[in-house]
C-alpha atoms as a PDB file:
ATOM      1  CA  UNK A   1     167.405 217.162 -48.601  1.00  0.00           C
ATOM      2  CA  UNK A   2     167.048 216.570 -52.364  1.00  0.00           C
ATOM      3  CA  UNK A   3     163.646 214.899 -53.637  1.00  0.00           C
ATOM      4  CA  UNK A   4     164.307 211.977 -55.980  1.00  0.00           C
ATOM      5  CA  UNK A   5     162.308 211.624 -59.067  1.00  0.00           C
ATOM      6  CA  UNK A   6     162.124 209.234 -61.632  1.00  0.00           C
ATOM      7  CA  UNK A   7     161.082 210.189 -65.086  1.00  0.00           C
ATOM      8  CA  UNK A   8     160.451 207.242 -67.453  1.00  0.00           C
ATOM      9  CA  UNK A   9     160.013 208.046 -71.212  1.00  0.00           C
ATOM     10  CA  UNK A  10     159.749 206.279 -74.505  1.00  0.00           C
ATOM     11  CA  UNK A  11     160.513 209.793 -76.236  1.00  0.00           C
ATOM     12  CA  UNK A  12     156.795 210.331 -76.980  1.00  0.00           C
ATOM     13  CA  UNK A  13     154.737 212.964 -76.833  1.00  0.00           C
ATOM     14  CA  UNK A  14     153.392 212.540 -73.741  1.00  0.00           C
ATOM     15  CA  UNK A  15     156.170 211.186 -71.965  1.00  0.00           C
ATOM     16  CA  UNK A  16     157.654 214.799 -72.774  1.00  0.00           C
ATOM     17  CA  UNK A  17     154.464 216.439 -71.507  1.00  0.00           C
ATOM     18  CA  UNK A  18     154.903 214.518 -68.092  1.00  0.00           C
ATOM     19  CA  UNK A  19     158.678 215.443 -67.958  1.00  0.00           C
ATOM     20  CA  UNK A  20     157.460 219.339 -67.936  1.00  0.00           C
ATOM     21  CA  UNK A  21     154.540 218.389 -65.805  1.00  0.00           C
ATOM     22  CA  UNK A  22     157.398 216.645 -63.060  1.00  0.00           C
ATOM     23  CA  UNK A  23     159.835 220.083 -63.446  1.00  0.00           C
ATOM     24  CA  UNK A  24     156.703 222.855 -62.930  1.00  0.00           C
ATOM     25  CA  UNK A  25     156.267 220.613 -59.904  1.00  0.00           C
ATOM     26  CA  UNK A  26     159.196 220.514 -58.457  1.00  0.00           C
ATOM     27  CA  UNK A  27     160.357 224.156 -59.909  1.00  0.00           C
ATOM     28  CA  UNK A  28     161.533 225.304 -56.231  1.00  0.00           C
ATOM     29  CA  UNK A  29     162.469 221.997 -55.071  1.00  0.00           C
ATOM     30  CA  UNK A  30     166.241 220.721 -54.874  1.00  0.00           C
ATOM     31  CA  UNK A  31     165.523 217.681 -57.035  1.00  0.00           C
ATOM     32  CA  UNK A  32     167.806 215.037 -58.972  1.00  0.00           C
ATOM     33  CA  UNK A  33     165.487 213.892 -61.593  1.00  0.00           C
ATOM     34  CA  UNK A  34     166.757 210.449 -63.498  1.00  0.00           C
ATOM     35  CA  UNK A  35     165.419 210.115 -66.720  1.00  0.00           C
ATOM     36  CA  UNK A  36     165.068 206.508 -67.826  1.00  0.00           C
ATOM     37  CA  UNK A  37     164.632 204.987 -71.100  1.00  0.00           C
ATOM     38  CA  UNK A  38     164.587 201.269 -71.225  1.00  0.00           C
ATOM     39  CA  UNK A  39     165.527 200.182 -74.781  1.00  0.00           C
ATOM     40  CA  UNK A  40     165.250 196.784 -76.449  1.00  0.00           C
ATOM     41  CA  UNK A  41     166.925 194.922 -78.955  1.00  0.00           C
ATOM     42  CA  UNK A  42     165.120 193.733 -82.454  1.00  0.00           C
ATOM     43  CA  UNK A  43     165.015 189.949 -82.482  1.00  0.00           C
ATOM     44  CA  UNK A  44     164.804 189.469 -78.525  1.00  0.00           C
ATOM     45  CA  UNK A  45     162.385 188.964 -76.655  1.00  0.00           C
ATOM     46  CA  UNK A  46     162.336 189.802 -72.691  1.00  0.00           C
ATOM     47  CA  UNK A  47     160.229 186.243 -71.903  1.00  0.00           C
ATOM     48  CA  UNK A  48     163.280 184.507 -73.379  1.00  0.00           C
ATOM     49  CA  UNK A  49     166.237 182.563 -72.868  1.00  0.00           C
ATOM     50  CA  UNK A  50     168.783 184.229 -75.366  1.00  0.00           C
ATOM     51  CA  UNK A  51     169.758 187.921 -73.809  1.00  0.00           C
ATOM     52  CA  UNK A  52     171.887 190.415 -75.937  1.00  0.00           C
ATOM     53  CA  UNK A  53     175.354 190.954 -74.205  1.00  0.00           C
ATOM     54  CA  UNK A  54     176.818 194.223 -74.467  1.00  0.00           C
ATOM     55  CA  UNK A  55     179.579 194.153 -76.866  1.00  0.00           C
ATOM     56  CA  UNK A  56     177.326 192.879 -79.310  1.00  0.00           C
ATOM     57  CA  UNK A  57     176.517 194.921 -82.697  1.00  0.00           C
ATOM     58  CA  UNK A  58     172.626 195.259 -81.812  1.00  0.00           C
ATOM     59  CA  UNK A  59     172.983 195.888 -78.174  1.00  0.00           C
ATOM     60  CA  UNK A  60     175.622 198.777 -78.829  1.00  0.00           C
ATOM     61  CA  UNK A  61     173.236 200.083 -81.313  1.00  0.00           C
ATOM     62  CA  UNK A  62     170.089 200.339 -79.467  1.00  0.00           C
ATOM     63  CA  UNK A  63     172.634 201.368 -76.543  1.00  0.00           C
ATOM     64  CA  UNK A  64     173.620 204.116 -78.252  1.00  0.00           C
ATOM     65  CA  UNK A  65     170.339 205.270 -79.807  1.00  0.00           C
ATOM     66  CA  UNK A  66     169.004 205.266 -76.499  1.00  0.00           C
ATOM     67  CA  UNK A  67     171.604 207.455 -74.965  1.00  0.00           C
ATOM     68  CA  UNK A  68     171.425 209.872 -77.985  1.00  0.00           C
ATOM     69  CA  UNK A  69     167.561 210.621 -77.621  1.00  0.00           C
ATOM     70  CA  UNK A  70     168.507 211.118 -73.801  1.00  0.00           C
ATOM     71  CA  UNK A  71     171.498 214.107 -74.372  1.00  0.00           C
ATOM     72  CA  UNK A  72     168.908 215.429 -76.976  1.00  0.00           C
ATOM     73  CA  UNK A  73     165.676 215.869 -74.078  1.00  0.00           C
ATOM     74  CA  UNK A  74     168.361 217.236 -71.614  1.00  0.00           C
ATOM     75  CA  UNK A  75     169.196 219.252 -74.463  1.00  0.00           C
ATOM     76  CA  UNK A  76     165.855 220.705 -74.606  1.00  0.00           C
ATOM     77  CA  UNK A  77     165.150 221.046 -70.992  1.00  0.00           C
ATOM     78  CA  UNK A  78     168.098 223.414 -70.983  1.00  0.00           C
ATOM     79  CA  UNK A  79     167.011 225.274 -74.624  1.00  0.00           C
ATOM     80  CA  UNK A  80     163.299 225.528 -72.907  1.00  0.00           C
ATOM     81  CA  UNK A  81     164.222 226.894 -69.666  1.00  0.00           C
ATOM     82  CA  UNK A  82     162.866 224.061 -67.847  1.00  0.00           C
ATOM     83  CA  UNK A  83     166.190 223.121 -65.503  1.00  0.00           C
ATOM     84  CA  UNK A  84     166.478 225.284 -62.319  1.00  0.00           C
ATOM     85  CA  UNK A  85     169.205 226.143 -60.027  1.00  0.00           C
ATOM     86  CA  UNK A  86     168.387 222.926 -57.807  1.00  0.00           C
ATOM     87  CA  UNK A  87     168.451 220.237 -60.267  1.00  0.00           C
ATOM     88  CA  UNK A  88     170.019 217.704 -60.714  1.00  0.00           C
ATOM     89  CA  UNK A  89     169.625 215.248 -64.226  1.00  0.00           C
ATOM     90  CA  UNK A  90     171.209 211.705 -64.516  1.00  0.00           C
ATOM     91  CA  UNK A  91     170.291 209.519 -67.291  1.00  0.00           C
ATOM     92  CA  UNK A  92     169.891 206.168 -67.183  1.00  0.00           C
ATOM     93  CA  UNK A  93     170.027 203.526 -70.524  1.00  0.00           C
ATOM     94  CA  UNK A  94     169.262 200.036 -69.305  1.00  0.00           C
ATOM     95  CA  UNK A  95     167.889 196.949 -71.509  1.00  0.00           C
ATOM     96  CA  UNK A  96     164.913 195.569 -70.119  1.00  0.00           C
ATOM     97  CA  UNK A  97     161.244 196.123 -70.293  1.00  0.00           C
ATOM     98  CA  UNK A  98     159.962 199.638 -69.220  1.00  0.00           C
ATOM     99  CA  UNK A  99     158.126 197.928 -66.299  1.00  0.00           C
ATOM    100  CA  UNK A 100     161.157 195.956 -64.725  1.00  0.00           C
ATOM    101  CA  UNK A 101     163.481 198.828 -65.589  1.00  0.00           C
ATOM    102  CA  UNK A 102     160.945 201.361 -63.577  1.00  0.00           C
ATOM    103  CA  UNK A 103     160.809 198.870 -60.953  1.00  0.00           C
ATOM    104  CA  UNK A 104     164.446 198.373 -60.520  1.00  0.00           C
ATOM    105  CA  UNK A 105     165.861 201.806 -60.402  1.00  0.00           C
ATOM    106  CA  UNK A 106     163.253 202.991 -57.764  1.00  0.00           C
ATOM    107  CA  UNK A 107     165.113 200.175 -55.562  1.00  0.00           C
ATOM    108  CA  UNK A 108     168.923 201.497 -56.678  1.00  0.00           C
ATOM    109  CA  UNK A 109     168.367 204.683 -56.540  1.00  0.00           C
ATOM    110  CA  UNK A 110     165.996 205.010 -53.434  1.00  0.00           C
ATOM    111  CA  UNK A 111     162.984 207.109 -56.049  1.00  0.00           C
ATOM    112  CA  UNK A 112     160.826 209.208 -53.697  1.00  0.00           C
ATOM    113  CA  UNK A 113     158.182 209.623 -56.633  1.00  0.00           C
ATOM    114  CA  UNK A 114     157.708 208.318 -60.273  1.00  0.00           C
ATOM    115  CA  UNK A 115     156.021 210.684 -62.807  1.00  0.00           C
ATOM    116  CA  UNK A 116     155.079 209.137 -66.276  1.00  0.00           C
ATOM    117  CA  UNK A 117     152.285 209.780 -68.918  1.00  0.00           C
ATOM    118  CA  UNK A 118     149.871 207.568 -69.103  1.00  0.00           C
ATOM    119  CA  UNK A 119     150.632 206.602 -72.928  1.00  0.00           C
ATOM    120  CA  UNK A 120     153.457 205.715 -74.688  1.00  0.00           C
ATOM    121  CA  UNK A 121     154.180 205.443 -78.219  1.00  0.00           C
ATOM    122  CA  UNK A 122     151.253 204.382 -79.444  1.00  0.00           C
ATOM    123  CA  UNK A 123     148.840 206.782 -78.002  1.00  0.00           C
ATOM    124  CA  UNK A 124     145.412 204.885 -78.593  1.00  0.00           C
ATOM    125  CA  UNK A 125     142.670 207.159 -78.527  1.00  0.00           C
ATOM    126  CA  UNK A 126     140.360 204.548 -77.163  1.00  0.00           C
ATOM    127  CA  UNK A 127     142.691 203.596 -74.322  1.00  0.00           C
ATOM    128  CA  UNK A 128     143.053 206.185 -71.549  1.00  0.00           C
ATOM    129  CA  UNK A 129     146.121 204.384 -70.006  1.00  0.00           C
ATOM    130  CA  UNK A 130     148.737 201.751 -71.516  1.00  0.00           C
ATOM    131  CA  UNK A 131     149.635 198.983 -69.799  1.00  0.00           C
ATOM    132  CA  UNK A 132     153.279 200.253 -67.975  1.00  0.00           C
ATOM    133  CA  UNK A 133     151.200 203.161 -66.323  1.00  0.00           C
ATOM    134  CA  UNK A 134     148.819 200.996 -64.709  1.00  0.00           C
ATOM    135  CA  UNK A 135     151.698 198.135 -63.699  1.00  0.00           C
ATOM    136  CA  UNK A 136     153.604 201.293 -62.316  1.00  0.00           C
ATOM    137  CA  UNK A 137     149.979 202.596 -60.695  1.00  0.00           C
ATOM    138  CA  UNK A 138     149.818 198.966 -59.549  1.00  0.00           C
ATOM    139  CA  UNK A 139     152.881 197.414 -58.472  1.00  0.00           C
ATOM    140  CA  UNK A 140     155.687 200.539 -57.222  1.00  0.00           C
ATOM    141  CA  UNK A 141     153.967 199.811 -53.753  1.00  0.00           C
ATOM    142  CA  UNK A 142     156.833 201.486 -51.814  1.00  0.00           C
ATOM    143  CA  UNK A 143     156.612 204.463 -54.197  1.00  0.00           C
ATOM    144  CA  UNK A 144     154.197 207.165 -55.265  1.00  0.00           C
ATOM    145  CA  UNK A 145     153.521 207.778 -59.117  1.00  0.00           C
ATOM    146  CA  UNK A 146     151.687 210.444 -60.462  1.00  0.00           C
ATOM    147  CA  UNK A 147     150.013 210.093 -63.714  1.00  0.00           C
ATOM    148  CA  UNK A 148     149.807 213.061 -66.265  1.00  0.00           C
ATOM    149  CA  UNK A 149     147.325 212.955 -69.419  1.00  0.00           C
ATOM    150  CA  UNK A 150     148.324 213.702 -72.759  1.00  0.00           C
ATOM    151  CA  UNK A 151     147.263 217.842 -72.927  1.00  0.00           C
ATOM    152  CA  UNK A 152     147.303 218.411 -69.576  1.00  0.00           C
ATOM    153  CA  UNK A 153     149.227 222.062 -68.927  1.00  0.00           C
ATOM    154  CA  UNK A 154     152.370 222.142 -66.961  1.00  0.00           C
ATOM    155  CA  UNK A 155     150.420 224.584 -64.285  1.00  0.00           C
ATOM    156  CA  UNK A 156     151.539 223.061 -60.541  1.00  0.00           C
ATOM    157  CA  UNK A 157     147.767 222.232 -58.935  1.00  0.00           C
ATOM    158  CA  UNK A 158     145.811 224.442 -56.911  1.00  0.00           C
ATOM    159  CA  UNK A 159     143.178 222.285 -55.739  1.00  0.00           C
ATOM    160  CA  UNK A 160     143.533 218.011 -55.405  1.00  0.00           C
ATOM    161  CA  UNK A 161     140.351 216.067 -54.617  1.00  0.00           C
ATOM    162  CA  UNK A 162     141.359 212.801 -52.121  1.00  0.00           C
ATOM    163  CA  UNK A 163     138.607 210.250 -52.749  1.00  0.00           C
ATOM    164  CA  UNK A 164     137.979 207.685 -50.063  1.00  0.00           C
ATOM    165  CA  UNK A 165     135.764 205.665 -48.273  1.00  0.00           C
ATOM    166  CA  UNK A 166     137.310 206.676 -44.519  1.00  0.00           C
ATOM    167  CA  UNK A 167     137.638 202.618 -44.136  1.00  0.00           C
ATOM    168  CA  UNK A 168     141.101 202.443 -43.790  1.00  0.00           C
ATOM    169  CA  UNK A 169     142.894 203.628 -41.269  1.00  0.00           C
ATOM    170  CA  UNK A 170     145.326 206.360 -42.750  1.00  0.00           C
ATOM    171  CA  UNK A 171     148.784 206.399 -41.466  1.00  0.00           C
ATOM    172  CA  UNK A 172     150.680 209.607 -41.967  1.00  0.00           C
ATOM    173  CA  UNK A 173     153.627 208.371 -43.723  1.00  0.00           C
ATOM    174  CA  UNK A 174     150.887 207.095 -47.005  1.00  0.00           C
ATOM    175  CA  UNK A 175     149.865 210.060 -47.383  1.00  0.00           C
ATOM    176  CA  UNK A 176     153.422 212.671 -46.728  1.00  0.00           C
ATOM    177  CA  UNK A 177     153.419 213.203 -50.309  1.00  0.00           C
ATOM    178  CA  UNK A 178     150.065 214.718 -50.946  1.00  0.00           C
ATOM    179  CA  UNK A 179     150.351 216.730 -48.061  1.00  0.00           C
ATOM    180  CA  UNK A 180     154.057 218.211 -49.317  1.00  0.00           C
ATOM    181  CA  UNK A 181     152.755 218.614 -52.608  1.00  0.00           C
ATOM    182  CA  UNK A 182     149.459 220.612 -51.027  1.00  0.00           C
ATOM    183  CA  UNK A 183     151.877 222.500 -48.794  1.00  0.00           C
ATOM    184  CA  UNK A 184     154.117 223.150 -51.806  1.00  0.00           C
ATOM    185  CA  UNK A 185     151.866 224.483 -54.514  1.00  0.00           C
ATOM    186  CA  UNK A 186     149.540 225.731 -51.532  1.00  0.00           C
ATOM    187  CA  UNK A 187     146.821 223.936 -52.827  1.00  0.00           C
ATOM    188  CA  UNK A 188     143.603 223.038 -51.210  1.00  0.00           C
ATOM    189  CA  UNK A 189     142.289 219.145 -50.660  1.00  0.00           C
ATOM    190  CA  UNK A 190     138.934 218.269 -51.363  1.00  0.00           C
ATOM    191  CA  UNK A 191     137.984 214.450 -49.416  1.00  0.00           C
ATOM    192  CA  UNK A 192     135.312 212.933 -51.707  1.00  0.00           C
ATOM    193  CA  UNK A 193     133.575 210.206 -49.934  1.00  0.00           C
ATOM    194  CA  UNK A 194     131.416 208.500 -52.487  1.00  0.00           C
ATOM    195  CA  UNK A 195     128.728 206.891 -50.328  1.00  0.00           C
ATOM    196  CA  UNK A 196     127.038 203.687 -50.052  1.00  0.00           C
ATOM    197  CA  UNK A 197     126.016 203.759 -46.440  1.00  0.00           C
ATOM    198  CA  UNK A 198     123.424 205.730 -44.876  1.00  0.00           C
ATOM    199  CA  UNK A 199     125.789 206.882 -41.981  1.00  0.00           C
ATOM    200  CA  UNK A 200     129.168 206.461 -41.247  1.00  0.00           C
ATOM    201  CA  UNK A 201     130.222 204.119 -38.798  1.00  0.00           C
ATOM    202  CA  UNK A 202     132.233 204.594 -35.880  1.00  0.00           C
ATOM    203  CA  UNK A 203     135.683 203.537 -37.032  1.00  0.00           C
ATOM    204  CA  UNK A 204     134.731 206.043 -40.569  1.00  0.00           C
ATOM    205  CA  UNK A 205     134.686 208.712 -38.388  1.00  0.00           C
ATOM    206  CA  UNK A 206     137.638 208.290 -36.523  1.00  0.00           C
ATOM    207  CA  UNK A 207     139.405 207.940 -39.937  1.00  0.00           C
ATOM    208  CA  UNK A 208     137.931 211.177 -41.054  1.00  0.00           C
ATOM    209  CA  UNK A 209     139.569 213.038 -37.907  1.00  0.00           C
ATOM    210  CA  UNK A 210     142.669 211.398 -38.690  1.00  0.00           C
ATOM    211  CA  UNK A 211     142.643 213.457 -42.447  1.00  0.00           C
ATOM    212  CA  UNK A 212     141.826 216.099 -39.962  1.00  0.00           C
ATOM    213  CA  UNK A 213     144.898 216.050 -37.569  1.00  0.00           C
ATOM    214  CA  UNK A 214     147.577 215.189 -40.947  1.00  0.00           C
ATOM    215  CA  UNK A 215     146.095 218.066 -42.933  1.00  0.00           C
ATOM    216  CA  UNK A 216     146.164 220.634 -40.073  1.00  0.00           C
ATOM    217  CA  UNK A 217     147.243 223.777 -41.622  1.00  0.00           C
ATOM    218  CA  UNK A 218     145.902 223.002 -45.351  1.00  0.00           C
ATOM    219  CA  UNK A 219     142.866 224.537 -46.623  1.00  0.00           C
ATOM    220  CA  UNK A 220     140.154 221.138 -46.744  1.00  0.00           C
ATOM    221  CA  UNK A 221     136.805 220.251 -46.965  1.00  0.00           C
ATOM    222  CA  UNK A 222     134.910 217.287 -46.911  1.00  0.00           C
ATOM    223  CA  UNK A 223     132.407 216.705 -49.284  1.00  0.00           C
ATOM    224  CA  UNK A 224     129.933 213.416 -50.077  1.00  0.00           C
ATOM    225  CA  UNK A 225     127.892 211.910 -52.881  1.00  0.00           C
ATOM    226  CA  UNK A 226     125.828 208.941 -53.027  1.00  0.00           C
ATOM    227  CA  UNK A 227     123.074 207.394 -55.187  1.00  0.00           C
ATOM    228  CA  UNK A 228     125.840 207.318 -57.988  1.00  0.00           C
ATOM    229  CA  UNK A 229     128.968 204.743 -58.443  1.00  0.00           C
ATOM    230  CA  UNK A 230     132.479 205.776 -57.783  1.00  0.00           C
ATOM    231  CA  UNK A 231     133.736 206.895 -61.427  1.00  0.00           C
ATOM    232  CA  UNK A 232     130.879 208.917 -62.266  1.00  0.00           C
ATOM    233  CA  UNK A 233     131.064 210.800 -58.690  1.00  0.00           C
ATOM    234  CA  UNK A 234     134.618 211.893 -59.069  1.00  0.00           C
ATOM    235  CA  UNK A 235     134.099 212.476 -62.662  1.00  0.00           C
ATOM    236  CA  UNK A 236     131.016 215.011 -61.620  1.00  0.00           C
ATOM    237  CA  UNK A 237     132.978 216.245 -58.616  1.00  0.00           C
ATOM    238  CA  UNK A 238     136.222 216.966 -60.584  1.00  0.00           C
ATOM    239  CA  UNK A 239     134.585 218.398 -63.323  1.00  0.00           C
ATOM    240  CA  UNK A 240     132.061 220.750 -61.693  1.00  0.00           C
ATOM    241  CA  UNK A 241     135.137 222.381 -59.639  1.00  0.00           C
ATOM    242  CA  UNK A 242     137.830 222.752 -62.206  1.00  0.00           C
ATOM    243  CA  UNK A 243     139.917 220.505 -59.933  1.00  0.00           C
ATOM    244  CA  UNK A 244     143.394 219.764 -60.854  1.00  0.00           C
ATOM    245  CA  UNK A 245     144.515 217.032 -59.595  1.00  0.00           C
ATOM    246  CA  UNK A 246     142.950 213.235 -58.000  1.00  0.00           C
ATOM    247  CA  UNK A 247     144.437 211.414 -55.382  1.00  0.00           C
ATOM    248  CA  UNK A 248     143.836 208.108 -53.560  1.00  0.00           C
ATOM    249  CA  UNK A 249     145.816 205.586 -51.690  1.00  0.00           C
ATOM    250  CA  UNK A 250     145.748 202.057 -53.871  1.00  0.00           C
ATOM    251  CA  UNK A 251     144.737 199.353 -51.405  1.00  0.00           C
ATOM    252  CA  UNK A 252     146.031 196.606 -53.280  1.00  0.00           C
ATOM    253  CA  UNK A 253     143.844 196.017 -56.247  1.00  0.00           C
ATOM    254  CA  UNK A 254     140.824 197.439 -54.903  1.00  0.00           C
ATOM    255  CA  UNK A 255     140.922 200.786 -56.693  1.00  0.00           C
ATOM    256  CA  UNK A 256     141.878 198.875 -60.066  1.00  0.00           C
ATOM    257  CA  UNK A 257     140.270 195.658 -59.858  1.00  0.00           C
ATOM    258  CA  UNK A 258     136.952 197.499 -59.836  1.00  0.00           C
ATOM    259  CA  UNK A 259     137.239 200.296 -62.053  1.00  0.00           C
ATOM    260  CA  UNK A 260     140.616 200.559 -64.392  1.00  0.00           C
ATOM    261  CA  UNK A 261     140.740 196.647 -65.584  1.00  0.00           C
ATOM    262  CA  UNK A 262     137.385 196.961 -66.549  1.00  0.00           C
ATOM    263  CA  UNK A 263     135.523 198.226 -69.366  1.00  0.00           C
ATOM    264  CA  UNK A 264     134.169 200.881 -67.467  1.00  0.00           C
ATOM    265  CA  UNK A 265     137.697 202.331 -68.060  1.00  0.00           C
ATOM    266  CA  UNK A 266     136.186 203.809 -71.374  1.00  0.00           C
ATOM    267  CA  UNK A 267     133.692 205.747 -70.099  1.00  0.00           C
ATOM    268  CA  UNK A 268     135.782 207.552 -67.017  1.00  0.00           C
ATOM    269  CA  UNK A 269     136.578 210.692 -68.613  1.00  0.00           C
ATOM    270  CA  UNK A 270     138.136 212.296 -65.519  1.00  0.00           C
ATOM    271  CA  UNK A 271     141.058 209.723 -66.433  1.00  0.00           C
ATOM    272  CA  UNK A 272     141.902 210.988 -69.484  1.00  0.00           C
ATOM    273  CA  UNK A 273     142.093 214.921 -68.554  1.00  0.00           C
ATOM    274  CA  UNK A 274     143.361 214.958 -64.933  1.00  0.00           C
ATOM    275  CA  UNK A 275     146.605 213.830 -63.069  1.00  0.00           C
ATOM    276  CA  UNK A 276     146.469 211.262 -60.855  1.00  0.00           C
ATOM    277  CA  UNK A 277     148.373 210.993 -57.814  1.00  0.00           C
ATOM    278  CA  UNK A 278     149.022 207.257 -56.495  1.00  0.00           C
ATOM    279  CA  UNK A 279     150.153 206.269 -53.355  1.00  0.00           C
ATOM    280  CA  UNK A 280     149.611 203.175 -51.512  1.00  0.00           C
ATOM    281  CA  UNK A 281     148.280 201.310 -48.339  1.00  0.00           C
ATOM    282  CA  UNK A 282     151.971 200.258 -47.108  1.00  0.00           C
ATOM    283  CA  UNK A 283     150.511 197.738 -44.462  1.00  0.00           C
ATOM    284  CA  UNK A 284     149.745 195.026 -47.589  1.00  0.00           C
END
């Protein structure tokens, strides 16, 4: 069964860098990877009524520019030696915003997994991620999206640290894609629990045997801090070990609503040098 991955890009930098990231990944995998670019049109706007039809002079333009930069990154894929026996490349033009266009082609085209930098064009130094990688982080609830930092080296990971609180309870099919990728790359999991309780409770502790039954056969630990809040623990954590990779399951705000919309943002510096695998509570 092929793996379907969807690689947006605004032809940047570091939408390049996660397009390598994605292939190292996936090196051994039978993949179709769809590269989307979603282009605009000078003198529209997205929010309004008037929409350029194809046919027109600026549409066909920015059509066309579009589909050029595309045949010229599948052009250096091949040149590179990134594209392996088992892939697959299709590229998709579409007008729209990159957030709508993301959104709709992981319906069409059933996308197991999005991977995306976290910066587009304008690569801000004092912003750690633009505004499509957290709506993708945020919204692409049926779909898993991993993250990858301008500089971060192509090198598949060899050890992922999980961070969670053991409240929820986990259900195997959230969390398939961490375990393939740990299987894959034959990586080991590290489960940061970040405490603010003295003990677990009962219900934390059947969650934590849970992780223990779906990662049978994957080398894990589990590992706690307290007396610290949750971005400076996994910054600590991640850092001390060399890790390579963080993962949580997004319950709906939570993660984000207390840590990525606010300024604290600035000072998590795990965010700006680590991947960042997302995948989601599916009950919500």
């Amino acid at each position: 069964m092929k793996h379907k991955v969807l690689l947006p890009t605004d032809f940047s930098a570091n939408a390049w860098n996660a397009i390598k990231y994605a292939l190292e990944l996936y090196k051994n995998k039978a993949c179709d990877f769809y590269i989307l670019n979603a282009f605009s049109v000078p003198t529209y706007l997205f929010d309004n009524l008037l929409v350029p039809e194809p046919g027109e002079e600026k549409y066909e333009t920015a059509k066309q520019e579009s589909e050029g930069q595309i045949a010229k990154l599948l052009d250096k894929i091949t040149l590179q030696g990134l594209k392996k026996p088992k892939h697959n490349f299709f590229a998709i033009s579409v007008y729209n915003s990159p957030l709508e266009a993301i959104k709709n082609t992981i319906e069409e085209k059933d996308i197991e997994i999005v991977i995306m930098g976290t910066k587009g064009q304008t690569n801000s130094r004092s912003i750690f991620y633009g505004s499509n990688a957290i709506y993708v982080m945020e919204k692409s609830r049926n779909c898993p999206v991993i993250v990858v930092p301008p500089g971060v080296l192509n090198i598949a990971p060899k050890e992922i640290v999980f961070t969670t609180s053991y409240k929820t309870h986990f259900k195997r099919r959230e969390l398939n894609c961490l375990i393939e990728l740990a299987k894959d790359n034959k990586a080991s999991v590290r489960f940061l629990h970040v405490a603010i309780e003295e003990k677990l409770s009962q219900k934390q502790i059947d969650n934590k045997k849970l992780l223990e039954e779906y990662f049978e056969g994957i080398d894990f630990s589990f590992h706690s801090l307290s007396n610290t809040d949750l971005s400076m623990a996994i910054n600590c954590f991640v850092e001390s070990r060399g890790s390579d990779m963080v993962a949580f399951i997004n319950k709906k705000h939570a993660f984000f609503g207390s840590v990525l919309t606010q300024p604290l943002v600035k000072e998590i510096t795990f965010f700006s040098k680590k991947p960042i695998l997302v995948m989601h509570d599916l009950r919500n």
